[in-house]
PDB file of N, CA and C in Angstrom:
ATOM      1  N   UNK A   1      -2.095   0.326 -24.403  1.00  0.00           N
ATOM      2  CA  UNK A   1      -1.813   0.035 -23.012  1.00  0.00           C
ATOM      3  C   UNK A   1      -1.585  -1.451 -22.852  1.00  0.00           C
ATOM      4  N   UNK A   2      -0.297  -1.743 -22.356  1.00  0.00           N
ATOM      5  CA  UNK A   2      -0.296  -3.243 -21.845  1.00  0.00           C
ATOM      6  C   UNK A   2      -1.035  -3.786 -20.858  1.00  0.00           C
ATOM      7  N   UNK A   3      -1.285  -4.902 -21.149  1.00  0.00           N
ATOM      8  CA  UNK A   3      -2.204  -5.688 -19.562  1.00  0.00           C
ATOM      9  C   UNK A   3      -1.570  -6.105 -18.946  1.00  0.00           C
ATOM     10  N   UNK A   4      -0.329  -6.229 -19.309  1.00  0.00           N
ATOM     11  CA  UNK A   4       0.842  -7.734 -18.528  1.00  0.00           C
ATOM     12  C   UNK A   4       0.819  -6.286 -16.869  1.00  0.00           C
ATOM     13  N   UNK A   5       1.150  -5.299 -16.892  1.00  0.00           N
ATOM     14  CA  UNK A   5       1.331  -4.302 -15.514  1.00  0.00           C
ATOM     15  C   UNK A   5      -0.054  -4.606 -14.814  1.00  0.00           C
ATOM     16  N   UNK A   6      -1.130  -4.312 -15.639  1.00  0.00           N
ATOM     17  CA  UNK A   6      -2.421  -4.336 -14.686  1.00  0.00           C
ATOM     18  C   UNK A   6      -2.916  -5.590 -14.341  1.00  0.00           C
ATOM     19  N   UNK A   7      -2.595  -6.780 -15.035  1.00  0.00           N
ATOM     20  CA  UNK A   7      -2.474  -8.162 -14.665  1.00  0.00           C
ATOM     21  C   UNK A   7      -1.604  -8.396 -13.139  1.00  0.00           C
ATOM     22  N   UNK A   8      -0.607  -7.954 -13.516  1.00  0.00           N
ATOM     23  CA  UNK A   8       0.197  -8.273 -12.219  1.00  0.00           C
ATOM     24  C   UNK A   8      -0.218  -7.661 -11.216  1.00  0.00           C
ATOM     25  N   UNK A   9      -0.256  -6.195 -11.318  1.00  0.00           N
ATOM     26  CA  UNK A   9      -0.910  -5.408  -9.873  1.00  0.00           C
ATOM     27  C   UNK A   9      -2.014  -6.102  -9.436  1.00  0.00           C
ATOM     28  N   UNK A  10      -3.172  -6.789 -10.444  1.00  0.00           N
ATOM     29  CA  UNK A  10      -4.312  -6.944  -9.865  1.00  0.00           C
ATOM     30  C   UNK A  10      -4.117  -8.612  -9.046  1.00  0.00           C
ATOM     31  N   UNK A  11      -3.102  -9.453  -9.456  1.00  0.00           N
ATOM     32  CA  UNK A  11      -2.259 -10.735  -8.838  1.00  0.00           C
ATOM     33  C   UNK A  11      -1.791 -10.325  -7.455  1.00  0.00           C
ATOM     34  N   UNK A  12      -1.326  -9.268  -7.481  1.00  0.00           N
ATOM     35  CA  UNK A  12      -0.480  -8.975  -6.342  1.00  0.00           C
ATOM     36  C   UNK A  12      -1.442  -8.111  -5.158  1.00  0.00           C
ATOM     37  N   UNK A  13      -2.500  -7.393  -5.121  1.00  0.00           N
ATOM     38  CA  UNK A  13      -2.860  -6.253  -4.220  1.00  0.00           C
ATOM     39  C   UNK A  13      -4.247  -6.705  -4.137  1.00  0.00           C
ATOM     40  N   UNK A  14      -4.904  -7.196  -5.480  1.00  0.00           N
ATOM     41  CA  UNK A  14      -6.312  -7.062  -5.161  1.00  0.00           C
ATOM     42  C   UNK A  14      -6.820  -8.050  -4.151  1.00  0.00           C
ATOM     43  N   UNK A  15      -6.264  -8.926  -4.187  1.00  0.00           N
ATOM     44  CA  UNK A  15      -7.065  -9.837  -2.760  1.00  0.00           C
ATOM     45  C   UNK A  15      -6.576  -9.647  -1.258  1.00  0.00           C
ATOM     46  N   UNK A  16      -5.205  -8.348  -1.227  1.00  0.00           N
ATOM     47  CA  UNK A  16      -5.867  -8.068   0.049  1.00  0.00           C
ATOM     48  C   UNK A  16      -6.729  -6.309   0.346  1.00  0.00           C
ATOM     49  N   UNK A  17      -6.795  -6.078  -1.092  1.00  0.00           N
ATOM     50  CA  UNK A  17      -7.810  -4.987  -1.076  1.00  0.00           C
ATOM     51  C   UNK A  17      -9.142  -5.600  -1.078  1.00  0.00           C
ATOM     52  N   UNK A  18      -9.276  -6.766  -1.495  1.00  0.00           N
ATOM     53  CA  UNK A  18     -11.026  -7.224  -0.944  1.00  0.00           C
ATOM     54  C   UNK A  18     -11.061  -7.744   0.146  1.00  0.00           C
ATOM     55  N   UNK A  19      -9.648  -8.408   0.583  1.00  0.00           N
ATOM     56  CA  UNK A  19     -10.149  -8.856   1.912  1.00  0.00           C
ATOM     57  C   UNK A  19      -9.969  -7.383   2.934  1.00  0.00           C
ATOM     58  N   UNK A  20      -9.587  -6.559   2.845  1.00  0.00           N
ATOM     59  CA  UNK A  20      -9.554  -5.397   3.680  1.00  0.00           C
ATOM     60  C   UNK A  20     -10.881  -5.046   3.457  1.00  0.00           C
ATOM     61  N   UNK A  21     -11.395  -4.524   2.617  1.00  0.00           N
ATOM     62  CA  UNK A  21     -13.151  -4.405   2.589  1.00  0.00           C
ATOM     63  C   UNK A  21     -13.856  -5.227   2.817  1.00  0.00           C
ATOM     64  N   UNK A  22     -13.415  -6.670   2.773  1.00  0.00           N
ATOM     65  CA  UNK A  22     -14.701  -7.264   3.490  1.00  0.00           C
ATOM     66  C   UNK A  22     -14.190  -7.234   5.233  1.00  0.00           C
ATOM     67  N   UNK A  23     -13.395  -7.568   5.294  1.00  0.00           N
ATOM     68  CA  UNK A  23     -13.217  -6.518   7.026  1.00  0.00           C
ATOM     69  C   UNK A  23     -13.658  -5.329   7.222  1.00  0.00           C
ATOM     70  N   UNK A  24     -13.676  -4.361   6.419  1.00  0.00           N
ATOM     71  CA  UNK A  24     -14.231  -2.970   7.140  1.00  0.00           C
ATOM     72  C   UNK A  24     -15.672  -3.091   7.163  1.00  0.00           C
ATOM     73  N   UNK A  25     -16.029  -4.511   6.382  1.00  0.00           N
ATOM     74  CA  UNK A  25     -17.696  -4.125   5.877  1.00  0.00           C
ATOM     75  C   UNK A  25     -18.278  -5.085   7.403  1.00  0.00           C
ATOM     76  N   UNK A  26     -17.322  -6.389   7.568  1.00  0.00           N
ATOM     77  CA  UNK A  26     -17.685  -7.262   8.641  1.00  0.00           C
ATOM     78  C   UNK A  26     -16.646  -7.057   9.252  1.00  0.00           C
ATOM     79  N   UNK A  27     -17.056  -6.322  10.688  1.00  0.00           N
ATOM     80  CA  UNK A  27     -15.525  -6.070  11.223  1.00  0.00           C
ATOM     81  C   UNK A  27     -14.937  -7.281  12.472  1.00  0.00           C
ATOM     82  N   UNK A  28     -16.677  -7.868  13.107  1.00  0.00           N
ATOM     83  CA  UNK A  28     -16.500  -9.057  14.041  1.00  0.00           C
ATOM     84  C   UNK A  28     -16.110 -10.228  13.084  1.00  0.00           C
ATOM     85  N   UNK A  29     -14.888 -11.088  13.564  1.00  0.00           N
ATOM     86  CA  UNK A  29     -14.287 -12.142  13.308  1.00  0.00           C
ATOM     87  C   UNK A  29     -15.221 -13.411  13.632  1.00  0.00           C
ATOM     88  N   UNK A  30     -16.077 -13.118  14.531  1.00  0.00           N
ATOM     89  CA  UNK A  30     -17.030 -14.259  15.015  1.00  0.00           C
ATOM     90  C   UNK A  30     -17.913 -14.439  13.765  1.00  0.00           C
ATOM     91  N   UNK A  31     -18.177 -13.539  12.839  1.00  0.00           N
ATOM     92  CA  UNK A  31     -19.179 -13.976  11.505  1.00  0.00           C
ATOM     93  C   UNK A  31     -18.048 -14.366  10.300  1.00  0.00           C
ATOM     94  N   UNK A  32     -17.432 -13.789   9.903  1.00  0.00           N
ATOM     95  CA  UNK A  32     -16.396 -14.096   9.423  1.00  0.00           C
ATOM     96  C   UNK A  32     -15.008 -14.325   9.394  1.00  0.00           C
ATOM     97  N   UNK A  33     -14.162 -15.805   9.574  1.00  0.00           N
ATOM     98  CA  UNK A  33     -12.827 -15.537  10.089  1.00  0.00           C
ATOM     99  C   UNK A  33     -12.330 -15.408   9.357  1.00  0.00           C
ATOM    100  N   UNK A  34     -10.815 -15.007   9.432  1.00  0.00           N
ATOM    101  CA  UNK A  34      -9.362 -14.073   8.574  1.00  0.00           C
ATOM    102  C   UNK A  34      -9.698 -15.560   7.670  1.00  0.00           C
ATOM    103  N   UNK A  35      -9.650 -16.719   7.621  1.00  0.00           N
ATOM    104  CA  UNK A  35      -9.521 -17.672   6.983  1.00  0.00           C
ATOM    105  C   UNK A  35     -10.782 -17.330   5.692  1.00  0.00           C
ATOM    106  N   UNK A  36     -11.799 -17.274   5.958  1.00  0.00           N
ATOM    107  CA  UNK A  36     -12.709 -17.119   5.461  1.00  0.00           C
ATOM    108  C   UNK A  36     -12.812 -15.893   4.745  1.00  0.00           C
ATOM    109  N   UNK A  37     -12.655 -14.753   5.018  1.00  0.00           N
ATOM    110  CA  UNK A  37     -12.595 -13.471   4.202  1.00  0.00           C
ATOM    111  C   UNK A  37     -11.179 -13.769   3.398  1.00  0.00           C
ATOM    112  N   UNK A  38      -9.672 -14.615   3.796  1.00  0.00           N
ATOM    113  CA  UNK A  38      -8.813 -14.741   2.400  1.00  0.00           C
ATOM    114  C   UNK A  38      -9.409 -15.586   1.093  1.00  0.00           C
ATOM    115  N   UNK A  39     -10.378 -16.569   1.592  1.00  0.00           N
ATOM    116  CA  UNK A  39     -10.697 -17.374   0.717  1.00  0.00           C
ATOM    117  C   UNK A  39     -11.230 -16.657  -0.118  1.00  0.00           C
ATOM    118  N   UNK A  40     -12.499 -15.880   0.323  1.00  0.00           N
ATOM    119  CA  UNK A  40     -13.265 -15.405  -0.206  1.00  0.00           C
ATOM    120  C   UNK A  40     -12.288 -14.445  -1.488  1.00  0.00           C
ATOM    121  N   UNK A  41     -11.162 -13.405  -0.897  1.00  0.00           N
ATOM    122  CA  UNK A  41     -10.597 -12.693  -0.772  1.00  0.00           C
ATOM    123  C   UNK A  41     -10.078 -13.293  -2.321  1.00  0.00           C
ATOM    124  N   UNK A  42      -9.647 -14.501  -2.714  1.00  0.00           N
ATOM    125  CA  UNK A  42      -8.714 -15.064  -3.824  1.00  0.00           C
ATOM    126  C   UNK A  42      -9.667 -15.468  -4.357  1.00  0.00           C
ATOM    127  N   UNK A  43     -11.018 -15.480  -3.976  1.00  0.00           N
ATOM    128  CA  UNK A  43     -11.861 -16.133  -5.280  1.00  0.00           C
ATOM    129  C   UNK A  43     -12.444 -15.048  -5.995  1.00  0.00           C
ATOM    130  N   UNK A  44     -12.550 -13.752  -5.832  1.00  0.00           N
ATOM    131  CA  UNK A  44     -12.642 -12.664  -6.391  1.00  0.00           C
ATOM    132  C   UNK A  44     -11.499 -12.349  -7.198  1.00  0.00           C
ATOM    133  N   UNK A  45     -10.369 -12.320  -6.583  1.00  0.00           N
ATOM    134  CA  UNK A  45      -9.179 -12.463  -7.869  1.00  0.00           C
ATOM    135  C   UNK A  45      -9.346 -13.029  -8.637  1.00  0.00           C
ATOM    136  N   UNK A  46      -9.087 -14.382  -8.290  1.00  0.00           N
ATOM    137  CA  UNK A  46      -9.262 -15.147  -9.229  1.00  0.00           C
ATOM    138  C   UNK A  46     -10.363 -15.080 -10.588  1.00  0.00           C
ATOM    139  N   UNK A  47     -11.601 -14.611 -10.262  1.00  0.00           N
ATOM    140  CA  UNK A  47     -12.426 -13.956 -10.879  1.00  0.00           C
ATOM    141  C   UNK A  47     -12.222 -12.794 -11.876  1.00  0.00           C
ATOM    142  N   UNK A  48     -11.497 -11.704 -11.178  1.00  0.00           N
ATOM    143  CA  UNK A  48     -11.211 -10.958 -11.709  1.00  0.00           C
ATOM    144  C   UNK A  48      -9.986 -11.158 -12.959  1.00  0.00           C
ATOM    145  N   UNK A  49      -9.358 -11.816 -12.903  1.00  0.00           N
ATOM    146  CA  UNK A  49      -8.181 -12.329 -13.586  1.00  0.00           C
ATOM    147  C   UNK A  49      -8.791 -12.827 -14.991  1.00  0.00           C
ATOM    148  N   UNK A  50      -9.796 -13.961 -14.491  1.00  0.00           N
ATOM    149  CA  UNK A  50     -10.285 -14.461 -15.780  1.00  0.00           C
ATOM    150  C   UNK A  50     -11.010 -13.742 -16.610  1.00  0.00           C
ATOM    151  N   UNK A  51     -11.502 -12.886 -16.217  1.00  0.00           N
ATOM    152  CA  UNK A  51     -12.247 -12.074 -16.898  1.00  0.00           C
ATOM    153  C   UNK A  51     -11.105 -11.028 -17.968  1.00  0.00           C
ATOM    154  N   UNK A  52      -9.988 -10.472 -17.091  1.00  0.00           N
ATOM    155  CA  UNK A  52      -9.106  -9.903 -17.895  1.00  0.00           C
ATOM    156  C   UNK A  52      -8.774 -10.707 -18.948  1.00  0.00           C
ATOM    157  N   UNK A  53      -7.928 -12.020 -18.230  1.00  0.00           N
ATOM    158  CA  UNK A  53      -7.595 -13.041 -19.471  1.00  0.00           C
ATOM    159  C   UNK A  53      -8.902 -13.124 -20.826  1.00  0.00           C
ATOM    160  N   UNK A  54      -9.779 -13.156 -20.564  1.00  0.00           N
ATOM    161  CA  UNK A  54     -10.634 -13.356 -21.438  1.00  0.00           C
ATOM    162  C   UNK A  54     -11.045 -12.650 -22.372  1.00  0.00           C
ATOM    163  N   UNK A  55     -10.927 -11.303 -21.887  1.00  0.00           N
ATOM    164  CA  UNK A  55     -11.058  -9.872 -22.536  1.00  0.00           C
ATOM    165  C   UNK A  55      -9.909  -9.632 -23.454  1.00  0.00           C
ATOM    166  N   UNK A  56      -8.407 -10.212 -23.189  1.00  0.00           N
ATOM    167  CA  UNK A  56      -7.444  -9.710 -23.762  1.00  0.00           C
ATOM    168  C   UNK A  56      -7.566  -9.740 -25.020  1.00  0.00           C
ATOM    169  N   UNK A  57      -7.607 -10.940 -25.782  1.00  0.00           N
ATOM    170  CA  UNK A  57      -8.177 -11.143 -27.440  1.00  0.00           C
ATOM    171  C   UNK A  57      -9.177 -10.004 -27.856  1.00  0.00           C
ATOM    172  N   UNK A  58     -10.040  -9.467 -27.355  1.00  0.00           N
ATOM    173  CA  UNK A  58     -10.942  -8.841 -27.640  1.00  0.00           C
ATOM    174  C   UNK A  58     -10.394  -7.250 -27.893  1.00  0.00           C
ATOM    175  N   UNK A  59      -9.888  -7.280 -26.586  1.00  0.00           N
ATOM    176  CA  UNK A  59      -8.809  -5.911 -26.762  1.00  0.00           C
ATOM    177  C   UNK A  59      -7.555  -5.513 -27.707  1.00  0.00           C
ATOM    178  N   UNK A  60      -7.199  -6.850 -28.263  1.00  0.00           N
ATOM    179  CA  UNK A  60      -5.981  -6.729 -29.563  1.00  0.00           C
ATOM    180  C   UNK A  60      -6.886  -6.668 -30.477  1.00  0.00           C
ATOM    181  N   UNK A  61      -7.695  -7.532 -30.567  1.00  0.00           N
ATOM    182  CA  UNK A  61      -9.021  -7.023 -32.300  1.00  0.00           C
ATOM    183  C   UNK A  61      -9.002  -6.016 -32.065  1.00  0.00           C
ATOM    184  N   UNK A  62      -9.548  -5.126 -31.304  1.00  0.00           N
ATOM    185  CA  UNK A  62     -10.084  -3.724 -31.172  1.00  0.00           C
ATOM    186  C   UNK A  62      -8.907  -2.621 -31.716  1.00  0.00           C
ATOM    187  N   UNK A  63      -7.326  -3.127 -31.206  1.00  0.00           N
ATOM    188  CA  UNK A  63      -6.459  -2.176 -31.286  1.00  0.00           C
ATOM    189  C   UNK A  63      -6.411  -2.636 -33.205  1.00  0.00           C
ATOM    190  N   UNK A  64      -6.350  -3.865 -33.367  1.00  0.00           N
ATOM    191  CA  UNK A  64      -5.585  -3.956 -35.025  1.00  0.00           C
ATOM    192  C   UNK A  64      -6.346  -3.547 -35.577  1.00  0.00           C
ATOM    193  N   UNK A  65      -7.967  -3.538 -35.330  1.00  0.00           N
ATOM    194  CA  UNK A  65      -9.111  -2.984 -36.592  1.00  0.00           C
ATOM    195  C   UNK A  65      -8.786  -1.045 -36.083  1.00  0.00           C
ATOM    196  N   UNK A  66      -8.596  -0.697 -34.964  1.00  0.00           N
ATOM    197  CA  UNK A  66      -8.340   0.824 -35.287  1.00  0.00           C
ATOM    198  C   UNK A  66      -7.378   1.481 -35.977  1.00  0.00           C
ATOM    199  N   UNK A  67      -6.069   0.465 -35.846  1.00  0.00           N
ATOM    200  CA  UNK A  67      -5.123   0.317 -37.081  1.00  0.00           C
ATOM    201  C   UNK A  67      -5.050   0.975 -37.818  1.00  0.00           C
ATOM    202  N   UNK A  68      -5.886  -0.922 -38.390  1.00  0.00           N
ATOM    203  CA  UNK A  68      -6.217  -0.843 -40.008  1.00  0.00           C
ATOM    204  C   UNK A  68      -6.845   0.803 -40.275  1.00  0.00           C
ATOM    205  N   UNK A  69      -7.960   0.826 -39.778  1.00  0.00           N
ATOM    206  CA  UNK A  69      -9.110   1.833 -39.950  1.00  0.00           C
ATOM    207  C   UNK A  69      -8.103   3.104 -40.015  1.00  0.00           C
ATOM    208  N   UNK A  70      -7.389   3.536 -38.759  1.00  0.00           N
ATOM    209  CA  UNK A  70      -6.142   4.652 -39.175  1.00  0.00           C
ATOM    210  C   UNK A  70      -5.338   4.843 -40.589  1.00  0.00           C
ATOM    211  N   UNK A  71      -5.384   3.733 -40.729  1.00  0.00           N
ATOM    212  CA  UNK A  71      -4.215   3.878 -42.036  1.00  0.00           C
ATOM    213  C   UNK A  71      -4.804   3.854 -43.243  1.00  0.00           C
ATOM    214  N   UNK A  72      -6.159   3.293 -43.129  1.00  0.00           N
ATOM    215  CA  UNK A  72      -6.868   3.511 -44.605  1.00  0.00           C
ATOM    216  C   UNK A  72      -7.582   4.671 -44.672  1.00  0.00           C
ATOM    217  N   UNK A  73      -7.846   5.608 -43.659  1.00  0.00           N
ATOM    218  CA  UNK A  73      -8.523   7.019 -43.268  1.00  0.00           C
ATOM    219  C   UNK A  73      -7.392   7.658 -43.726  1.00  0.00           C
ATOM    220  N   UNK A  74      -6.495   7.399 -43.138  1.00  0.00           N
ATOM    221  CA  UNK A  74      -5.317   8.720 -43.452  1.00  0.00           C
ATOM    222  C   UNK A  74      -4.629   8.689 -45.330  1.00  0.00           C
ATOM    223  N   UNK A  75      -4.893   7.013 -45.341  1.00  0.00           N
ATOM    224  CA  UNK A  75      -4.349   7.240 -46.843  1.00  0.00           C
ATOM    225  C   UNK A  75      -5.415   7.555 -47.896  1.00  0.00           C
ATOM    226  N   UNK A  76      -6.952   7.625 -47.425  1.00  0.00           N
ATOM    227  CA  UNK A  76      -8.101   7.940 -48.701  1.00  0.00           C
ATOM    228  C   UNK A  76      -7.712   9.780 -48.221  1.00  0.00           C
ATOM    229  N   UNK A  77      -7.246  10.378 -47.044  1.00  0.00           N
ATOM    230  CA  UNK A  77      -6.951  11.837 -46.393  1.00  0.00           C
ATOM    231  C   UNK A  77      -6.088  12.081 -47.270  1.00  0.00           C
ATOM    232  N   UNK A  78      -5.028  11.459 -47.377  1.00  0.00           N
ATOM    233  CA  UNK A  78      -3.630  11.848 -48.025  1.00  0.00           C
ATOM    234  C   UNK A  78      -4.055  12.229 -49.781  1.00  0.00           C
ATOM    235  N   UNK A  79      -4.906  11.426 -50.459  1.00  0.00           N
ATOM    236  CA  UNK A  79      -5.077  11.969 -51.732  1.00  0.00           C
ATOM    237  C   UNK A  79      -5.496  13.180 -51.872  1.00  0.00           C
ATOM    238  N   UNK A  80      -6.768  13.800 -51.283  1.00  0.00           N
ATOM    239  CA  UNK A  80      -7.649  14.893 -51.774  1.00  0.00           C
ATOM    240  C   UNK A  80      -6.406  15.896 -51.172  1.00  0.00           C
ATOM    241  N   UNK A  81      -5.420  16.073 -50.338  1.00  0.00           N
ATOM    242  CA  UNK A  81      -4.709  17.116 -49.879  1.00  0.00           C
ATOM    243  C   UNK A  81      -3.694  17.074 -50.709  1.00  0.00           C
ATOM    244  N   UNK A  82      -3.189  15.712 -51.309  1.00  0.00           N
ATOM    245  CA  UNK A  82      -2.032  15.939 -52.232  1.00  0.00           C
ATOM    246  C   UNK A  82      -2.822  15.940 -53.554  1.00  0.00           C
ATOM    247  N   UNK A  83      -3.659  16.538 -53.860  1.00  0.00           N
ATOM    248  CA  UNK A  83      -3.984  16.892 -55.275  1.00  0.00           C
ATOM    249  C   UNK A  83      -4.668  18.183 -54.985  1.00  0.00           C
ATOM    250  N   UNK A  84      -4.663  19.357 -53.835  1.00  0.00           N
ATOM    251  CA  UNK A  84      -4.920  20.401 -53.640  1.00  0.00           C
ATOM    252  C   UNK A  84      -3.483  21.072 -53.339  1.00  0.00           C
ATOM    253  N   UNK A  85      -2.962  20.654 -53.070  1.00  0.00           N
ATOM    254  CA  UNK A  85      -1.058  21.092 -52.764  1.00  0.00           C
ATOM    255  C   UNK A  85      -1.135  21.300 -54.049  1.00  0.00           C
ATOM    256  N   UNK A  86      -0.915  20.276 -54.925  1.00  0.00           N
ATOM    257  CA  UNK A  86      -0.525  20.134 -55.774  1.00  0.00           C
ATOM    258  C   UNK A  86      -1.357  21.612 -57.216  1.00  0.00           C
ATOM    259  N   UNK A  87      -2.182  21.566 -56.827  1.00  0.00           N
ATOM    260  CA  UNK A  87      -3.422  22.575 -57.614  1.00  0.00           C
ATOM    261  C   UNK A  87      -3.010  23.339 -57.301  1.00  0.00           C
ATOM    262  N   UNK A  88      -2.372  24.250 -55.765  1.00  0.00           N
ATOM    263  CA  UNK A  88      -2.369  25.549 -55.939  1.00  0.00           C
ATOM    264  C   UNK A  88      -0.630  26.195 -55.757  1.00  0.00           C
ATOM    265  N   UNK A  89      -0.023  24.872 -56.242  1.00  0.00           N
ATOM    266  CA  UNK A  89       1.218  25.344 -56.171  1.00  0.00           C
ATOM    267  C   UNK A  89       1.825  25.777 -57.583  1.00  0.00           C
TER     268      UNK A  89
END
């Protein structure tokens, strides 16, 4: 799965999906103004972002060692079946 799509969606929607919840959660403007719930609103992105960014490295190790691990499983697999083919043909 690429991140570059869920990177962008989460650039583009998530800060006014938190600032919409922190409006439904504080709905009087007198405790919190529109100014104040966007701020808030982009520092949770922003948050959230780095954390992806940060994760990404972690998530390519993960994909190349399952790889590796695939291809050396399937090729120690591939002997014992091609020397039983081979036996009962």
């Amino acid at each position: 799965m690429d991140i570059l799509p869920m990177l962008t969606w989460t650039t583009q929607h998530l800060p006014d999906r938190v600032a919409q919840s922190i409006r439904e959660t504080v709905p009087d403007p007198r405790v919190l103004s529109d100014w104040q719930v966007s701020q808030i609103a982009q520092a949770v992105a922003a948050t959230v972002e780095e954390a992806a960014r940060l994760d990404r490295p972690r998530q390519r190790r993960r994909e190349w060692m399952l790889l590796i691990v695939g291809l050396i499983a399937g090729a120690l697999l591939s002997i014992p079946v091609g020397i039983w083919v081979n036996s009962i043909t």
